[in-house]
N, C-alpha and C. Protein backbone atom coordinates (compact mmCIF):
# COMPACT_ATOMS: atom_id res chain seq x y z
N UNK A 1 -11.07 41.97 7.77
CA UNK A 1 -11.39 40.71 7.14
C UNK A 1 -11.72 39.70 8.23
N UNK A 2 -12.93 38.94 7.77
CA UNK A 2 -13.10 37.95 8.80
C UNK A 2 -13.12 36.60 8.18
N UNK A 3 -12.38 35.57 9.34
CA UNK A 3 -12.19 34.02 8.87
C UNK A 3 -12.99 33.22 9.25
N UNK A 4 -13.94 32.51 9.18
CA UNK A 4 -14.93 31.64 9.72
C UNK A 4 -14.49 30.20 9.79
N UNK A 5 -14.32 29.16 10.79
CA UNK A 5 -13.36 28.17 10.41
C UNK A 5 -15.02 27.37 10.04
N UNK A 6 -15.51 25.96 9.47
CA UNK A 6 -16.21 24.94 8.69
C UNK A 6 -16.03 24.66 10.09
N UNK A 7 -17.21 23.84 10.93
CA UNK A 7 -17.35 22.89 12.07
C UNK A 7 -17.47 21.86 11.62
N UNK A 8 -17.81 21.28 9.91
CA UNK A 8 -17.86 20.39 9.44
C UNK A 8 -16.66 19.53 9.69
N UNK A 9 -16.27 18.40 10.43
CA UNK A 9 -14.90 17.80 10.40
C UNK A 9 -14.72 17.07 9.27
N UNK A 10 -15.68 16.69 8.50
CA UNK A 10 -15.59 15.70 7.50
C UNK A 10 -14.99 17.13 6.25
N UNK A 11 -14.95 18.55 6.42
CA UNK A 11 -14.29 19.30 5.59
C UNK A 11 -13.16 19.44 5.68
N UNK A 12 -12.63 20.16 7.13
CA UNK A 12 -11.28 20.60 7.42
C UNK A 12 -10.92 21.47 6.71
N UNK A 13 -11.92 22.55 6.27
CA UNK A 13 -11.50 23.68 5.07
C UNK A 13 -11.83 25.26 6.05
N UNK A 14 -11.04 25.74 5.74
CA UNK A 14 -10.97 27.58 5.91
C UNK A 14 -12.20 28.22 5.06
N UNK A 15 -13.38 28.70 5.57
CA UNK A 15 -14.12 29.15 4.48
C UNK A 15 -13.95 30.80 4.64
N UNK A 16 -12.93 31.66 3.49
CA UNK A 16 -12.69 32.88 3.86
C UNK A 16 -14.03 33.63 3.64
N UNK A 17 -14.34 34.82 4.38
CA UNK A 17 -15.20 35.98 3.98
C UNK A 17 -14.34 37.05 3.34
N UNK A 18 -14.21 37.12 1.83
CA UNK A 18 -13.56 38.45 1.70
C UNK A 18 -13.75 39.72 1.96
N UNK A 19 -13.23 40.26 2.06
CA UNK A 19 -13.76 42.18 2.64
C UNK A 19 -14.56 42.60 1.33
N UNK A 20 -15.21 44.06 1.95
CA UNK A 20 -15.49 44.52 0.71
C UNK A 20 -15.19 45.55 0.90
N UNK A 21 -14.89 46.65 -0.37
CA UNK A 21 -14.38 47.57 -0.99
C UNK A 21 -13.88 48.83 0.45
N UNK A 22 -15.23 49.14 0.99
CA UNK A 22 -15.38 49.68 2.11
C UNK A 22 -14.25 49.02 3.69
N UNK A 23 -14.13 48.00 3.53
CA UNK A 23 -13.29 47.66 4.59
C UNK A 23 -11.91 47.55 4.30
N UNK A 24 -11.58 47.38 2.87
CA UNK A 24 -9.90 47.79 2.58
C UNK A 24 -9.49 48.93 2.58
N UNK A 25 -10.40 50.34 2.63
CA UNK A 25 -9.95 51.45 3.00
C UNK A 25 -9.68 51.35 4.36
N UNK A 26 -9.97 50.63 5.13
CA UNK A 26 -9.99 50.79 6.58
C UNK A 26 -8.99 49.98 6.88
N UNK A 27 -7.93 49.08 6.17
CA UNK A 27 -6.76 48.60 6.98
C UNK A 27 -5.48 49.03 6.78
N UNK A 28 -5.07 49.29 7.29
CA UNK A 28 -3.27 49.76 7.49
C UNK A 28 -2.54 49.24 7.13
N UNK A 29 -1.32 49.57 6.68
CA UNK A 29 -0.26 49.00 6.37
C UNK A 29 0.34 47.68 7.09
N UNK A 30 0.00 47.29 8.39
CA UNK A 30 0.20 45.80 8.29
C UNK A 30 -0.82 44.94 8.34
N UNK A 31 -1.84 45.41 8.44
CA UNK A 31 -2.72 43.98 7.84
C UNK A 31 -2.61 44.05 6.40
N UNK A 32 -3.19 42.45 6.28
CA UNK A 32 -3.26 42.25 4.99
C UNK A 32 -4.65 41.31 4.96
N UNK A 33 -5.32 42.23 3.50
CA UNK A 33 -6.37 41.19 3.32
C UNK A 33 -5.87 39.85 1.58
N UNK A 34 -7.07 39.31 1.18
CA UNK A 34 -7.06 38.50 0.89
C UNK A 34 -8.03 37.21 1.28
N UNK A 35 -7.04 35.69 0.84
CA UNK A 35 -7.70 34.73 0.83
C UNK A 35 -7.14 33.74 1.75
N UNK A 36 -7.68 33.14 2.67
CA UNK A 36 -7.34 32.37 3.76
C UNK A 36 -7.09 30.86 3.12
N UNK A 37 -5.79 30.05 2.70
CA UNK A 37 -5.67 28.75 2.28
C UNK A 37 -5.12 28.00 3.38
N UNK A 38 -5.36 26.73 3.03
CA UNK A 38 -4.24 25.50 3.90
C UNK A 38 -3.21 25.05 3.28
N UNK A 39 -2.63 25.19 3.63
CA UNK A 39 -1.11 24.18 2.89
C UNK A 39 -1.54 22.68 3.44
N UNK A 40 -1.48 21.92 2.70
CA UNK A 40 -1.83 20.28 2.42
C UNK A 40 -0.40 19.64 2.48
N UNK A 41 0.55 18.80 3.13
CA UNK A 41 1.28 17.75 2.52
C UNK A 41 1.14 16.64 1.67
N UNK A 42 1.83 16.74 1.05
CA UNK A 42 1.33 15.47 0.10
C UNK A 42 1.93 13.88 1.08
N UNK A 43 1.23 13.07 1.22
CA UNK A 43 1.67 11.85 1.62
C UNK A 43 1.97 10.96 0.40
N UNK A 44 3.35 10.60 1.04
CA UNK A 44 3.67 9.42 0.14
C UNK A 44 3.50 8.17 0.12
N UNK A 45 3.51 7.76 -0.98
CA UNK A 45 2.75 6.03 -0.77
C UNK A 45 3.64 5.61 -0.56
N UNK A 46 3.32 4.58 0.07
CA UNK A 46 4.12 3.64 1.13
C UNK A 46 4.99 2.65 0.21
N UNK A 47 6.21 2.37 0.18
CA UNK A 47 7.42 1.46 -0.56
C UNK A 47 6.91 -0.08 -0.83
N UNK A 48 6.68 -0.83 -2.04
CA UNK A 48 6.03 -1.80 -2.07
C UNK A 48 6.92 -2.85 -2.17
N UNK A 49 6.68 -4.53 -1.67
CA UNK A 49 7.51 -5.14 -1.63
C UNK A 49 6.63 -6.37 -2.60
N UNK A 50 8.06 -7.31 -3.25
CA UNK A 50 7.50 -8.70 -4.01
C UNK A 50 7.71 -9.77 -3.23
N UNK A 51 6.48 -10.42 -3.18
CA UNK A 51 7.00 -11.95 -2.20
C UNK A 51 7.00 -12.82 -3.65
N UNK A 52 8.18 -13.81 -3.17
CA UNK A 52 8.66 -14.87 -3.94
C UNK A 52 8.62 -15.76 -3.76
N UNK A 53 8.63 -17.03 -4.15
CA UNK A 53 8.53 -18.49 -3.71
C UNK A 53 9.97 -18.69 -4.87
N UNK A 54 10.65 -19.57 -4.07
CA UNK A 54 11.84 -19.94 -4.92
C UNK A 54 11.47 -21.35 -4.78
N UNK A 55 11.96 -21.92 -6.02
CA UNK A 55 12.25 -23.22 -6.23
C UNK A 55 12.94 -24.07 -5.56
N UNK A 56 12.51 -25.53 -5.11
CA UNK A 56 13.17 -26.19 -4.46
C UNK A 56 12.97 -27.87 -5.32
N UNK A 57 13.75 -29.17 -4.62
CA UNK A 57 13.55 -30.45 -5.52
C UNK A 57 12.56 -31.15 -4.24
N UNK A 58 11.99 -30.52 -3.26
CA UNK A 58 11.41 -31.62 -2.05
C UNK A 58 9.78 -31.22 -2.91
N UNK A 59 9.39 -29.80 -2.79
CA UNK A 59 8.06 -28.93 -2.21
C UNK A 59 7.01 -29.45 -3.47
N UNK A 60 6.08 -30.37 -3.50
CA UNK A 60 5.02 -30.58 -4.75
C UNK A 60 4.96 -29.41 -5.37
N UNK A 61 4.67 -29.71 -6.72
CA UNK A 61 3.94 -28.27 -7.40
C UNK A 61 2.67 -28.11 -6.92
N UNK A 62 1.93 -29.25 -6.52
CA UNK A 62 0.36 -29.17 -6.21
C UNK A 62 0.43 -28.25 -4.71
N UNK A 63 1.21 -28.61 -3.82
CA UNK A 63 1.45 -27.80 -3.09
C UNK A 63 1.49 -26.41 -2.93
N UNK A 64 2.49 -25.86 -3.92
CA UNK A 64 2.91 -24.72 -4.20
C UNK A 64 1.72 -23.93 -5.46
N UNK A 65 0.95 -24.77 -5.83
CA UNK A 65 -0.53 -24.09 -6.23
C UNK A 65 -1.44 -23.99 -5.34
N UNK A 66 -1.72 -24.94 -4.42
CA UNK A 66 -2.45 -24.81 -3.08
C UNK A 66 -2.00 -23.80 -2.20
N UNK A 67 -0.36 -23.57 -2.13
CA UNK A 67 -0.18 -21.72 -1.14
C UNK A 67 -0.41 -20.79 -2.06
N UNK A 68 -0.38 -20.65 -2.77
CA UNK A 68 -1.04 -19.60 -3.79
C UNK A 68 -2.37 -19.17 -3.76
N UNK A 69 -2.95 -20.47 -4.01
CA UNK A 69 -4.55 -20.09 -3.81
C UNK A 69 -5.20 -20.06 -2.09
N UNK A 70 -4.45 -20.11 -1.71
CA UNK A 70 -4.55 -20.01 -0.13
C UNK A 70 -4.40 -18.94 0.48
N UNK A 71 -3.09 -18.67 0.30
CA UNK A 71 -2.49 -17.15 0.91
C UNK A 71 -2.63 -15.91 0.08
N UNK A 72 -2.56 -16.29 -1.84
CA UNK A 72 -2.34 -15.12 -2.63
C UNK A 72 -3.82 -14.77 -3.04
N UNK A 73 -4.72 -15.75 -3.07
CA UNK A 73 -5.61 -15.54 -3.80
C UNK A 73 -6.13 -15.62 -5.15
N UNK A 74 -4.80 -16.55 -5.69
CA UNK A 74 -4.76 -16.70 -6.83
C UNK A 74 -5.80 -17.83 -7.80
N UNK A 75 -6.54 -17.62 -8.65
CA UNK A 75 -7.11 -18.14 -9.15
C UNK A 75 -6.53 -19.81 -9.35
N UNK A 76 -7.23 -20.54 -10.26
CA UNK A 76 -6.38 -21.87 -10.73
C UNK A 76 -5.39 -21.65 -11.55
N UNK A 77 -5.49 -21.26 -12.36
CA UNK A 77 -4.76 -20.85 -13.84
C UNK A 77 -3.65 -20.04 -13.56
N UNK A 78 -3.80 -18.59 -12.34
CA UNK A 78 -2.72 -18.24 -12.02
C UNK A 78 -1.82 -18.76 -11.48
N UNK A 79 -2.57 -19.26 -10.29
CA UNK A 79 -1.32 -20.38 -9.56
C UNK A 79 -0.91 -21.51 -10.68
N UNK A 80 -1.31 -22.03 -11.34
CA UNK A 80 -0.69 -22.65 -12.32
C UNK A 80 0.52 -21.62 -12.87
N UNK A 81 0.36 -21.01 -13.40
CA UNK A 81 1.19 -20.07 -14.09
C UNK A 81 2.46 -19.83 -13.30
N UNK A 82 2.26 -19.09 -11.82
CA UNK A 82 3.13 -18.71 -11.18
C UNK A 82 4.22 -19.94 -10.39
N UNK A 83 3.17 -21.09 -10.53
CA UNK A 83 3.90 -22.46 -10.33
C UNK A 83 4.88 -22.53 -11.44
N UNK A 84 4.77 -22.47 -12.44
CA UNK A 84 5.49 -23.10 -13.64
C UNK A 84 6.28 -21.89 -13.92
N UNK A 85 6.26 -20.78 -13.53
CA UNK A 85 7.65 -19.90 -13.60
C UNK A 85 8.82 -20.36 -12.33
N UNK A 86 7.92 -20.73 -11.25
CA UNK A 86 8.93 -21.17 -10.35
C UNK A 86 9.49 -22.23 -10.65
N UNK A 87 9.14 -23.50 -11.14
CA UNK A 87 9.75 -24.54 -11.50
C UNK A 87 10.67 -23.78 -12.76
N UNK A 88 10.70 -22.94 -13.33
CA UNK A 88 10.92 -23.01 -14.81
C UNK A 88 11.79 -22.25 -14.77
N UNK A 89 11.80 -21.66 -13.75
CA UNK A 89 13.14 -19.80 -13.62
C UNK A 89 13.78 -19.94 -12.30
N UNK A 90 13.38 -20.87 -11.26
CA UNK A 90 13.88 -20.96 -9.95
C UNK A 90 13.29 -20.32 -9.19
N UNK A 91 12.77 -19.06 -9.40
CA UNK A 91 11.85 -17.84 -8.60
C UNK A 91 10.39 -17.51 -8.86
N UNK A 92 9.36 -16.84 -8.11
CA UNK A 92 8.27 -16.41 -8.78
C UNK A 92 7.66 -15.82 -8.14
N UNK A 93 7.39 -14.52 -8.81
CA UNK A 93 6.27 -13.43 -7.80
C UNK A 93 4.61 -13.82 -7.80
N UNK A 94 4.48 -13.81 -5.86
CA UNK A 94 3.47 -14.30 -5.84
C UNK A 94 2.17 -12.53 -5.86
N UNK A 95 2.62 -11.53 -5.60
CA UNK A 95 2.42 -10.51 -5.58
C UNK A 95 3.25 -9.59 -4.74
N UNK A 96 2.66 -8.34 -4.87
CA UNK A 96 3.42 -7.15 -4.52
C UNK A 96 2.63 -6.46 -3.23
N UNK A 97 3.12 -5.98 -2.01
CA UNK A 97 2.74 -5.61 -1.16
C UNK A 97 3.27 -4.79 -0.31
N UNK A 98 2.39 -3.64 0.69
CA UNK A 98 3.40 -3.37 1.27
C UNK A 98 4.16 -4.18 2.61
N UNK A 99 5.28 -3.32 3.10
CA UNK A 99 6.06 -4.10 3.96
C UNK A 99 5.43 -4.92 4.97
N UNK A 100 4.45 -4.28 5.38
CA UNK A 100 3.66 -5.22 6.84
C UNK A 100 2.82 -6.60 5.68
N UNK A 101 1.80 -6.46 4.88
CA UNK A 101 1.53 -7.42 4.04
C UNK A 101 2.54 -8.66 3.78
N UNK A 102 3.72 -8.14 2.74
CA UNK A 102 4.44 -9.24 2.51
C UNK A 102 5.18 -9.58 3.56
N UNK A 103 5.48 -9.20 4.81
CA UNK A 103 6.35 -9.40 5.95
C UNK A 103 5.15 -11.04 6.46
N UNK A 104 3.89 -10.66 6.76
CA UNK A 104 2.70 -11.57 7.44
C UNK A 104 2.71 -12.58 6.23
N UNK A 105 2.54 -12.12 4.86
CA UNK A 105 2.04 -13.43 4.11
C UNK A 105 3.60 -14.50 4.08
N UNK A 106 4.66 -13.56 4.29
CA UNK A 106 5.90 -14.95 3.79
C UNK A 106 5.74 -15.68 5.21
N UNK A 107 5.56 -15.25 6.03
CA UNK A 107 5.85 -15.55 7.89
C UNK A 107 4.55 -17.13 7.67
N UNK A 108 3.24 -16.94 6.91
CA UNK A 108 2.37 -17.58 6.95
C UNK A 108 2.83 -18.43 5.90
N UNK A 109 3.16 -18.99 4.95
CA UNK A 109 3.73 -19.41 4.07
C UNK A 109 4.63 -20.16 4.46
N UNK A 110 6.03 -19.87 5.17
CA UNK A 110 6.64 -20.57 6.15
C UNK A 110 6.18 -21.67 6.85
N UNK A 111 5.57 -21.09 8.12
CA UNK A 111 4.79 -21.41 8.77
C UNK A 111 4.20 -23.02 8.25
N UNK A 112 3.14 -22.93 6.76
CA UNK A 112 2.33 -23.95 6.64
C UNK A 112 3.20 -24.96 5.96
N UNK A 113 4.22 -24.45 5.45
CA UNK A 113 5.25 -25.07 4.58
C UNK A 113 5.79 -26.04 5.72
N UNK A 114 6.15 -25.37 6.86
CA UNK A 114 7.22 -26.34 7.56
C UNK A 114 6.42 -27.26 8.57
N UNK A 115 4.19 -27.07 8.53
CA UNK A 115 3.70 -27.71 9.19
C UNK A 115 3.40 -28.87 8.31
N UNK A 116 3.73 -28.68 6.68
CA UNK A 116 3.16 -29.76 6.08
C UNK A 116 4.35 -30.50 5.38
N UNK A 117 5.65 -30.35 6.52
CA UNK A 117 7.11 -31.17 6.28
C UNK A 117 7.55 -30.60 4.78
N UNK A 118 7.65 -29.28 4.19
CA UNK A 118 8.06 -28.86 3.04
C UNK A 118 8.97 -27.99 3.16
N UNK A 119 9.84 -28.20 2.37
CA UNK A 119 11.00 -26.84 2.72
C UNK A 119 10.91 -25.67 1.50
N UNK A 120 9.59 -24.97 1.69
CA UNK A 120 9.75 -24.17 0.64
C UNK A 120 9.78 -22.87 1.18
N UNK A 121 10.70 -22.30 0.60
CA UNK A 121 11.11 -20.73 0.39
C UNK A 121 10.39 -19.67 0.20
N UNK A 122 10.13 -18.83 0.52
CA UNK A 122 9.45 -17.66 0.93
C UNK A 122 9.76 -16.34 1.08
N UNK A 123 10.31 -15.51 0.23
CA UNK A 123 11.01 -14.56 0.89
C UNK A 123 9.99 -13.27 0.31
N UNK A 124 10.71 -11.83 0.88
CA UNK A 124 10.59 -10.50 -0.27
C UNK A 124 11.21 -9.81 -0.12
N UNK A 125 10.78 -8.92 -1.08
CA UNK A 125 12.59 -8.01 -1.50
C UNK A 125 11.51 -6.47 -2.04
N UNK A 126 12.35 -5.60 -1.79
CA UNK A 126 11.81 -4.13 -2.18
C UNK A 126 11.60 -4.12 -3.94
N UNK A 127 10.29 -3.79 -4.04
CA UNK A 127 10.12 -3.58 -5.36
C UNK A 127 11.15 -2.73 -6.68
């Protein structure tokens, strides 16, 4: 039996030649023919995190719709929305990300919060 490896890199596949009839009389007890596969790992997706803005009595709401649409991307209406759960529940997810994402967006958030004299809160927590 012969194995031909794909030079294609964009494949990364085994393309087997199976034997024929005539060449399985011809192998011995320890070869073995057949079909040449890859075992694949499956990768796992990466652990997602929620950034939050918690409520405070200093930080504008106009503010806290302006980091939204700044950092989250959030439309008007959303940041409205996600404003008025924070005023309304104490907390509010600004989205979900993974760890390096929400680690940079709370760090930036911070950051503009404490350049524009606001003490607003920023955190995330494992989904």
């Amino acid at each position: 039996m012969e194995i031909k490896l794909n030079t294609n890199l964009d494949d990364f596949l085994l393309t087997p030649i199976l034997s024929t009839d005539d060449e399985d009389e011809e192998l011995n007890d320890s070869e073995q023919g057949g079909v040449a596969t890859i075992v694949r790992k499956k990768v796992k997706r990466p652990k997602l995190y929620k950034v939050l803005l918690h409520n405070d009595d200093y930080t504008t709401m106009e503010f806290v719709v302006y980091i939204l649409q700044r950092h989250f991307r959030k439309t008007m209406d959303e940041a409205k929305d996600i404003m008025l759960n924070v005023h309304n529940n104490g907390v509010g997810v600004c989205g979900i990300y993974t760890f390096e994402v929400a680690e940079s967006k709370v760090e930036k958030v911070k950051k503009e919060a404490k350049d524009n004299g606001h003490p607003l809160l920023c955190t995330y927590e494992p989904e």
